[in-house]
PDB file of N, CA and C in Angstrom:
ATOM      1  N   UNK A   1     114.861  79.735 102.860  1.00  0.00           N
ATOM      2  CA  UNK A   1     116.085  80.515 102.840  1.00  0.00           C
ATOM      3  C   UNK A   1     116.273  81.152 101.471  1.00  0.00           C
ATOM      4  N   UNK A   2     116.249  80.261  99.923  1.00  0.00           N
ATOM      5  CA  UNK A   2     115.911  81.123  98.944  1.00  0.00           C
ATOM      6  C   UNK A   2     114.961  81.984  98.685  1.00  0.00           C
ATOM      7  N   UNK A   3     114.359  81.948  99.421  1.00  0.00           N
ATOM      8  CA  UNK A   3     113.108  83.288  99.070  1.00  0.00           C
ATOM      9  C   UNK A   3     113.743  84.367  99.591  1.00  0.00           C
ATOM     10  N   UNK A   4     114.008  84.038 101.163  1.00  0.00           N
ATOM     11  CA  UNK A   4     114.463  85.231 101.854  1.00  0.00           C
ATOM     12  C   UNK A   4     115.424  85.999 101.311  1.00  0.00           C
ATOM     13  N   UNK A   5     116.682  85.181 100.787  1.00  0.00           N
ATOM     14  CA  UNK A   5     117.694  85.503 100.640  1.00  0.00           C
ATOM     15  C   UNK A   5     117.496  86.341  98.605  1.00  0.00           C
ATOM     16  N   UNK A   6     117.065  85.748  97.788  1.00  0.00           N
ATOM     17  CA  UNK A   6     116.928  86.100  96.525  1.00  0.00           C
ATOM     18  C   UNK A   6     115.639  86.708  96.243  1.00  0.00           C
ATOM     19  N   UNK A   7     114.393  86.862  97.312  1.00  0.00           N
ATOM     20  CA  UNK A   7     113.255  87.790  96.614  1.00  0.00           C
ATOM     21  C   UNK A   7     113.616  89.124  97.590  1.00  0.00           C
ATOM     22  N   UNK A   8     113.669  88.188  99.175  1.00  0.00           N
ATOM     23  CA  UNK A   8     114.029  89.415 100.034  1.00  0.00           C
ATOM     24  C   UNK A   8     115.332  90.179 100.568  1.00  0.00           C
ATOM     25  N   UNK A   9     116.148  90.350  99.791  1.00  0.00           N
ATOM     26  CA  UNK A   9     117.062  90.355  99.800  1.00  0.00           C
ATOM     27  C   UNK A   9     117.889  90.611 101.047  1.00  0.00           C
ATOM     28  N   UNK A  10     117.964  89.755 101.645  1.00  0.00           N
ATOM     29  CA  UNK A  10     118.479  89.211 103.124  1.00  0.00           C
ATOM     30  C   UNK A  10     120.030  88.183 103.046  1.00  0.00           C
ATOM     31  N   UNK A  11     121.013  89.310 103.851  1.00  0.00           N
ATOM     32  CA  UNK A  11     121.977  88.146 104.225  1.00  0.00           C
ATOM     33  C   UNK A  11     121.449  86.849 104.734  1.00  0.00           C
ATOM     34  N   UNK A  12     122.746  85.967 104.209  1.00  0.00           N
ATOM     35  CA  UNK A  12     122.211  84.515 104.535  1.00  0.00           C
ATOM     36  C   UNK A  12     122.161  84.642 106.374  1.00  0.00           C
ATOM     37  N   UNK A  13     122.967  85.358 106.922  1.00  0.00           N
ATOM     38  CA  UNK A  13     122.372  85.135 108.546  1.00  0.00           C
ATOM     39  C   UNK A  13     121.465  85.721 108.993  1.00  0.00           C
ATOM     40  N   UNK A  14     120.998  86.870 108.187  1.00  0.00           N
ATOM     41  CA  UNK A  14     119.711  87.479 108.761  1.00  0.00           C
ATOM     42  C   UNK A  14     118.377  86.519 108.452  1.00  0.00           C
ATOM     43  N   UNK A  15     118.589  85.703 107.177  1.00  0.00           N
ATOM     44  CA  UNK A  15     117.633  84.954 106.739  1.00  0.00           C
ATOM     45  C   UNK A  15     117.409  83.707 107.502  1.00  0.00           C
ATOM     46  N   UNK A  16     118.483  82.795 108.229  1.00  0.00           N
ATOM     47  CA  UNK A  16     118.775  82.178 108.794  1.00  0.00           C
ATOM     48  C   UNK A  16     118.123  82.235 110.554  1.00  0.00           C
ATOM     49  N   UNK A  17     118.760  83.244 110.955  1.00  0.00           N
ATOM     50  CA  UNK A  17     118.023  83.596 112.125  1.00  0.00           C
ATOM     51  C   UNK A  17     116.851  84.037 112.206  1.00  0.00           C
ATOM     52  N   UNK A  18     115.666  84.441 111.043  1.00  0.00           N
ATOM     53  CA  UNK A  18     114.548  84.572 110.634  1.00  0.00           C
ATOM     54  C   UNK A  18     113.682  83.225 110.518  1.00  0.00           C
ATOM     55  N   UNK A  19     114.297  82.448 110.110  1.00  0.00           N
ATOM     56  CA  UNK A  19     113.679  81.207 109.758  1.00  0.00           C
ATOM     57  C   UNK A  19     113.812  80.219 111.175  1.00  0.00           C
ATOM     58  N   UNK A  20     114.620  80.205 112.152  1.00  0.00           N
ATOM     59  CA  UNK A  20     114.585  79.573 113.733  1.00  0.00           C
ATOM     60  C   UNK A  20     114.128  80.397 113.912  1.00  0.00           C
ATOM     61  N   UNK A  21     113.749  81.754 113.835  1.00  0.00           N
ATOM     62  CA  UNK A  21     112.871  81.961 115.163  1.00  0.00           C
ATOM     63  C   UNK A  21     111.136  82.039 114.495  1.00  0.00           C
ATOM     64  N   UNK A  22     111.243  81.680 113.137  1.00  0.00           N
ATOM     65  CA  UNK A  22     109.829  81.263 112.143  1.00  0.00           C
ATOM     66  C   UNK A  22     109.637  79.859 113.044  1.00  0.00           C
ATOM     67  N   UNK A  23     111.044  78.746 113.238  1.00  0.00           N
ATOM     68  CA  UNK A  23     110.177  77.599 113.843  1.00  0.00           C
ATOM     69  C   UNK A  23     110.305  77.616 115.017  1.00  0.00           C
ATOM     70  N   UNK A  24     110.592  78.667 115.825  1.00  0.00           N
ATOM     71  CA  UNK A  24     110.181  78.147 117.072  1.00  0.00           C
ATOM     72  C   UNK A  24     109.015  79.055 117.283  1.00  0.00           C
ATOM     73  N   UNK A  25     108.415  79.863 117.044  1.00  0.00           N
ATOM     74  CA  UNK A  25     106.834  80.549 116.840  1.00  0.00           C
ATOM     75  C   UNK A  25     106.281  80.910 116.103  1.00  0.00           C
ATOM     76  N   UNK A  26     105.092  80.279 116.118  1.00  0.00           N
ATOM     77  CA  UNK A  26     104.102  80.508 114.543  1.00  0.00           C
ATOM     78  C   UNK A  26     103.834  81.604 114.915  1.00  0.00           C
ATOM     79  N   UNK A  27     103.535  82.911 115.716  1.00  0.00           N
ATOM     80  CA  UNK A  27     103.231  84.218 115.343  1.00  0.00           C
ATOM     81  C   UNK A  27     104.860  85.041 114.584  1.00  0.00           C
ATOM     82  N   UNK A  28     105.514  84.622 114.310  1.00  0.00           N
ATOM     83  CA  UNK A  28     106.734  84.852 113.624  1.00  0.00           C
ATOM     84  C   UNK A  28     106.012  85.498 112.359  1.00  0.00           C
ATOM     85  N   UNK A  29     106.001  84.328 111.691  1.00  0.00           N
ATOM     86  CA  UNK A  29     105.198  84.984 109.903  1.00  0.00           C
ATOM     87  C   UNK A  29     104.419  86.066 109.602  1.00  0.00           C
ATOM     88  N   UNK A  30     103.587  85.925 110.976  1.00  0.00           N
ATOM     89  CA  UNK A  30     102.157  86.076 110.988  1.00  0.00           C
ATOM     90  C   UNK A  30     102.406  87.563 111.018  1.00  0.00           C
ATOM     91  N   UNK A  31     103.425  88.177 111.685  1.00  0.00           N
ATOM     92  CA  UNK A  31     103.627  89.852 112.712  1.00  0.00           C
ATOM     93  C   UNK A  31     104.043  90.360 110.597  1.00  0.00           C
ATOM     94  N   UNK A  32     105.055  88.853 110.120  1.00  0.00           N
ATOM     95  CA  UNK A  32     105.432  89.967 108.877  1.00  0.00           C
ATOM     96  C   UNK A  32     104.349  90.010 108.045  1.00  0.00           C
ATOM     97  N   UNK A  33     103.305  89.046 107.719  1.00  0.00           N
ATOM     98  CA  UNK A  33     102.093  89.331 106.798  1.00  0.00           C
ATOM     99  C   UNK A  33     101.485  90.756 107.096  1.00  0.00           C
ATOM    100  N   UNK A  34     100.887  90.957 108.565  1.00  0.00           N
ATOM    101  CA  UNK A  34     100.360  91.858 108.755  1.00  0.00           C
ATOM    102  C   UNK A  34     101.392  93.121 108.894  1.00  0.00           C
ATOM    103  N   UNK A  35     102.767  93.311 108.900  1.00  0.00           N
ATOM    104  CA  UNK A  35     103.153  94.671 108.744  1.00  0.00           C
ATOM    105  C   UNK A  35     103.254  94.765 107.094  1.00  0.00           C
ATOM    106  N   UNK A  36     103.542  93.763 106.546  1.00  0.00           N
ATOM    107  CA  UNK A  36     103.188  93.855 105.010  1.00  0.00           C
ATOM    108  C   UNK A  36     102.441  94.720 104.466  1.00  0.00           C
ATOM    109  N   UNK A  37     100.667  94.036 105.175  1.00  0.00           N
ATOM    110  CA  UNK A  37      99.327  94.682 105.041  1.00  0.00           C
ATOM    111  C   UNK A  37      99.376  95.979 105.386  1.00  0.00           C
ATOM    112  N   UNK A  38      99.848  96.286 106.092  1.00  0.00           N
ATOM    113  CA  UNK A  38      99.880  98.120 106.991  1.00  0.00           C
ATOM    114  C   UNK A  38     100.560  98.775 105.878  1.00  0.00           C
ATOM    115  N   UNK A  39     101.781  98.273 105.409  1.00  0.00           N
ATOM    116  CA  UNK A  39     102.805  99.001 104.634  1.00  0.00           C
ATOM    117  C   UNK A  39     101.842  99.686 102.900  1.00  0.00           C
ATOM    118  N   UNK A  40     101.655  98.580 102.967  1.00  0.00           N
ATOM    119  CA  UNK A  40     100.549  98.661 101.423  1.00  0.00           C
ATOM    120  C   UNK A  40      99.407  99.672 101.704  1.00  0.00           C
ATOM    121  N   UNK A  41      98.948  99.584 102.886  1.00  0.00           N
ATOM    122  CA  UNK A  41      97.724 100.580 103.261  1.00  0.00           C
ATOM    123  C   UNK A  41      97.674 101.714 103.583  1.00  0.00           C
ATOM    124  N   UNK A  42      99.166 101.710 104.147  1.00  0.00           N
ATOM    125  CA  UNK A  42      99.818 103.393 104.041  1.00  0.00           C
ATOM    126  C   UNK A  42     100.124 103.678 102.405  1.00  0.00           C
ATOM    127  N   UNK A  43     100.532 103.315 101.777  1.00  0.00           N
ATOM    128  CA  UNK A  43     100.761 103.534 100.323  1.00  0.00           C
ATOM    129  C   UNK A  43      99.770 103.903  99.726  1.00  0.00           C
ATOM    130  N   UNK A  44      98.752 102.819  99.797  1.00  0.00           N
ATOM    131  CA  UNK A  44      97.391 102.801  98.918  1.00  0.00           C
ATOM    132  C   UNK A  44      96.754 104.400  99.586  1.00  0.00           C
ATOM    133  N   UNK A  45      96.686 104.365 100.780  1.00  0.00           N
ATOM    134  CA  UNK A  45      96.041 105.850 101.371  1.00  0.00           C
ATOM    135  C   UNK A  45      96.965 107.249 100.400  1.00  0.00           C
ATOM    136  N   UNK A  46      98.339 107.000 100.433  1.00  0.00           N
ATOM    137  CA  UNK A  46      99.121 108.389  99.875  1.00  0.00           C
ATOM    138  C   UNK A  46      98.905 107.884  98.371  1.00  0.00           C
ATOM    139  N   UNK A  47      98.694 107.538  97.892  1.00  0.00           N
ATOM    140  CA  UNK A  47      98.249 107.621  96.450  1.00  0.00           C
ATOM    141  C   UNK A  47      96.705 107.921  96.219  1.00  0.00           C
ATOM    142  N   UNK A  48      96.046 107.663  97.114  1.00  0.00           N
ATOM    143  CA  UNK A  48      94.462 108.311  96.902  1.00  0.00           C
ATOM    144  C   UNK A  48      94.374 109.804  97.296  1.00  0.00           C
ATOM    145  N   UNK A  49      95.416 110.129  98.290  1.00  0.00           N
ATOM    146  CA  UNK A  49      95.574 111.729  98.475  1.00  0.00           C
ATOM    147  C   UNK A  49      96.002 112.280  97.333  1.00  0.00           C
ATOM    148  N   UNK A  50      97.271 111.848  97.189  1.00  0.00           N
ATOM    149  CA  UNK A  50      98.506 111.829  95.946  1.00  0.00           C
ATOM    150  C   UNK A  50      98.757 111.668  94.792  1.00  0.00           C
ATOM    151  N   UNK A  51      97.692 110.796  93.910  1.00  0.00           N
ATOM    152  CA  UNK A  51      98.308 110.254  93.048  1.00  0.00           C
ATOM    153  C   UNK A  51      98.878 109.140  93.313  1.00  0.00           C
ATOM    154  N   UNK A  52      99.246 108.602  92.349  1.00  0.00           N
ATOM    155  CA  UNK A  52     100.305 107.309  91.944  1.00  0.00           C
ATOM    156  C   UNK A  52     101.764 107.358  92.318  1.00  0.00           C
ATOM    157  N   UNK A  53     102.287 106.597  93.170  1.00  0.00           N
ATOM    158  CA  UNK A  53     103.263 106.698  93.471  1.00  0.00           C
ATOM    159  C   UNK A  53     104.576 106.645  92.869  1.00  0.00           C
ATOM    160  N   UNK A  54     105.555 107.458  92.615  1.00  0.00           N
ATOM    161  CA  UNK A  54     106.276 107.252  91.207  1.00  0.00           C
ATOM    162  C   UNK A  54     108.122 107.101  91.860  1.00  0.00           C
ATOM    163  N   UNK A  55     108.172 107.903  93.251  1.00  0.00           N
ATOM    164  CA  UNK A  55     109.588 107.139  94.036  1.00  0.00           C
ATOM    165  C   UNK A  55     109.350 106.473  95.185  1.00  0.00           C
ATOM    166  N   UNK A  56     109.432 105.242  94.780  1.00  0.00           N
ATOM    167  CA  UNK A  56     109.103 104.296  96.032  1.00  0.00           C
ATOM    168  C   UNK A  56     110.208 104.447  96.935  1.00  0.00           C
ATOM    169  N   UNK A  57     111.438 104.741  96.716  1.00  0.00           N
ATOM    170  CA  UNK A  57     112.465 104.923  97.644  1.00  0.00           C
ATOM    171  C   UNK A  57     111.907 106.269  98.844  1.00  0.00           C
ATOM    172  N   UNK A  58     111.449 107.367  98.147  1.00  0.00           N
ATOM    173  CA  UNK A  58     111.274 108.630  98.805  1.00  0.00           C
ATOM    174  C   UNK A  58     110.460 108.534  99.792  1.00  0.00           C
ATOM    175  N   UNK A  59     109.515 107.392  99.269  1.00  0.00           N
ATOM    176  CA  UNK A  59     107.941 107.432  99.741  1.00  0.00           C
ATOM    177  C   UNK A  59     108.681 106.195 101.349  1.00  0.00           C
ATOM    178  N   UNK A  60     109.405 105.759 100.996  1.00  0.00           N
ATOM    179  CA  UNK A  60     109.757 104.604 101.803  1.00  0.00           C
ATOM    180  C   UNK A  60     110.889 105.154 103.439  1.00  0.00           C
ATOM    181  N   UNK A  61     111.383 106.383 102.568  1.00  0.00           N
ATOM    182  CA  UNK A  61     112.610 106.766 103.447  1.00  0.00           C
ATOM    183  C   UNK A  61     111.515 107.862 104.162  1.00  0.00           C
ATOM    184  N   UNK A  62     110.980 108.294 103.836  1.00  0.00           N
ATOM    185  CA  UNK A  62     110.017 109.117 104.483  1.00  0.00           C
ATOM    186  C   UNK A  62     109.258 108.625 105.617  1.00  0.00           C
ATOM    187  N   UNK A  63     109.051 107.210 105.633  1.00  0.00           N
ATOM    188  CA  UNK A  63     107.993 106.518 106.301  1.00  0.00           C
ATOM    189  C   UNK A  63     108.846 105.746 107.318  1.00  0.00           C
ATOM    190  N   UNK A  64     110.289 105.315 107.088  1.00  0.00           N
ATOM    191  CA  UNK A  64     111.006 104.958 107.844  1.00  0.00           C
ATOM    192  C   UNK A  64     111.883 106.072 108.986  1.00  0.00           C
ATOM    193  N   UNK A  65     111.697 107.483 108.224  1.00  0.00           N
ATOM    194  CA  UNK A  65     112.379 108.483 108.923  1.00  0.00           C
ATOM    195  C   UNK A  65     111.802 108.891 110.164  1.00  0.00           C
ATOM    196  N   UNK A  66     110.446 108.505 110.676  1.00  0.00           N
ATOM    197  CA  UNK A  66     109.761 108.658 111.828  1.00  0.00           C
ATOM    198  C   UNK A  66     110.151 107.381 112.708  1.00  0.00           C
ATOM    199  N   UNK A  67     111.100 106.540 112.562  1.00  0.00           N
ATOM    200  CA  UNK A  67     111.475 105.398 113.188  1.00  0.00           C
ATOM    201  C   UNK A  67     110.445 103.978 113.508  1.00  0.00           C
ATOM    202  N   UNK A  68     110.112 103.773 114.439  1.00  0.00           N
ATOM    203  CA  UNK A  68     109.126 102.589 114.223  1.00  0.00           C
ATOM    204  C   UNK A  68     108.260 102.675 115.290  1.00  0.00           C
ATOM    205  N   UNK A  69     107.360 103.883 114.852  1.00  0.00           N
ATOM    206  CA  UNK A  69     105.640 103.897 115.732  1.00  0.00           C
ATOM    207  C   UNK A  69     105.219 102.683 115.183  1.00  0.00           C
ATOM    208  N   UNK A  70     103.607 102.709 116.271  1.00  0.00           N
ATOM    209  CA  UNK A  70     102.430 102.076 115.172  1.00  0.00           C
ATOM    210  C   UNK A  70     102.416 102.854 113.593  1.00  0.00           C
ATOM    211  N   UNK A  71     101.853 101.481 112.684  1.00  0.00           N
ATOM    212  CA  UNK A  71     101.401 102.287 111.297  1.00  0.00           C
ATOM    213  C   UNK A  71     100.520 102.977 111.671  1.00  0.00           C
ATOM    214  N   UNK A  72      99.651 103.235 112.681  1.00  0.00           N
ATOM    215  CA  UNK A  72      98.171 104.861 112.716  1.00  0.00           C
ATOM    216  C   UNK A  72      98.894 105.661 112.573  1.00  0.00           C
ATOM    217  N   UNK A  73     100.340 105.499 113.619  1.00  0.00           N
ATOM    218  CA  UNK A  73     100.978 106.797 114.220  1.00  0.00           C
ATOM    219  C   UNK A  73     101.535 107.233 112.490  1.00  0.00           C
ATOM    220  N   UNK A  74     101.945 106.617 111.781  1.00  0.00           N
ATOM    221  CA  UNK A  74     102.911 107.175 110.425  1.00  0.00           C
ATOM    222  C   UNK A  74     101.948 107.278 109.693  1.00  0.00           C
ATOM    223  N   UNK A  75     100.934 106.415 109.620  1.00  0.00           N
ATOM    224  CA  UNK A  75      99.411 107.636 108.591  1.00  0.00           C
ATOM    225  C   UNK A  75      99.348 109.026 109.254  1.00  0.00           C
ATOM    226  N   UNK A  76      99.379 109.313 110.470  1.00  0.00           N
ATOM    227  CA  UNK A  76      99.129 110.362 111.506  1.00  0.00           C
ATOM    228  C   UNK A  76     100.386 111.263 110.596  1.00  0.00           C
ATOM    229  N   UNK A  77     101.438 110.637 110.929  1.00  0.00           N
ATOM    230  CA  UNK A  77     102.916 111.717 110.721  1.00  0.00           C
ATOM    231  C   UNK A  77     102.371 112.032 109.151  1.00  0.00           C
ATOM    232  N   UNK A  78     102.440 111.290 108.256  1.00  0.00           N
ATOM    233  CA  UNK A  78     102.228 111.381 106.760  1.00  0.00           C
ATOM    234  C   UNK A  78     100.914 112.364 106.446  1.00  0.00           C
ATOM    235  N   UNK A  79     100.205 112.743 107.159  1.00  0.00           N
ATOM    236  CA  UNK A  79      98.873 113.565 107.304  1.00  0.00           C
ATOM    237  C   UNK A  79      97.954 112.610 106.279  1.00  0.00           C
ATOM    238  N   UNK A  80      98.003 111.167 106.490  1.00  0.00           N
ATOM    239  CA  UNK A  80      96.772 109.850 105.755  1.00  0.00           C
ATOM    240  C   UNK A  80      95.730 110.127 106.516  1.00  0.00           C
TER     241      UNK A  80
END
């Protein structure tokens, strides 16, 4: 709950209801490691087009503004 709540900055009930449904299924964690991995790999791709990334907000609202495809589909939208 302190991680969630002080690295990830998560209300205590969003963190809360994150963590029961962490113990009632181990693919819980597992879905956030790997969208983690995607998130970074879309990044790492627009900075090898791009350069170095210098507004992570822009780069972030941009990637969220296509709503929630697959990550191919938002490399696709992002032209990665």
């Amino acid at each position: 709950m302190d991680l969630m709540m002080n690295e990830g900055f998560q209300e205590e009930g969003e963190a809360a209801g994150k963590w029961r449904r962490a113990c009632l299924t181990s693919a819980q964690l597992s879905t956030y490691y790997v969208g983690n991995r995607e998130v970074n790999a879309i990044r790492e791709a627009y900075e090898a087009r791009h350069g170095p990334l210098k507004d992570f907000k822009a780069f972030h609202d941009r990637m969220l503004s296509f709503g929630s495809p697959a990550p191919k589909y938002v490399r696709e939208l992002m032209d990665l």
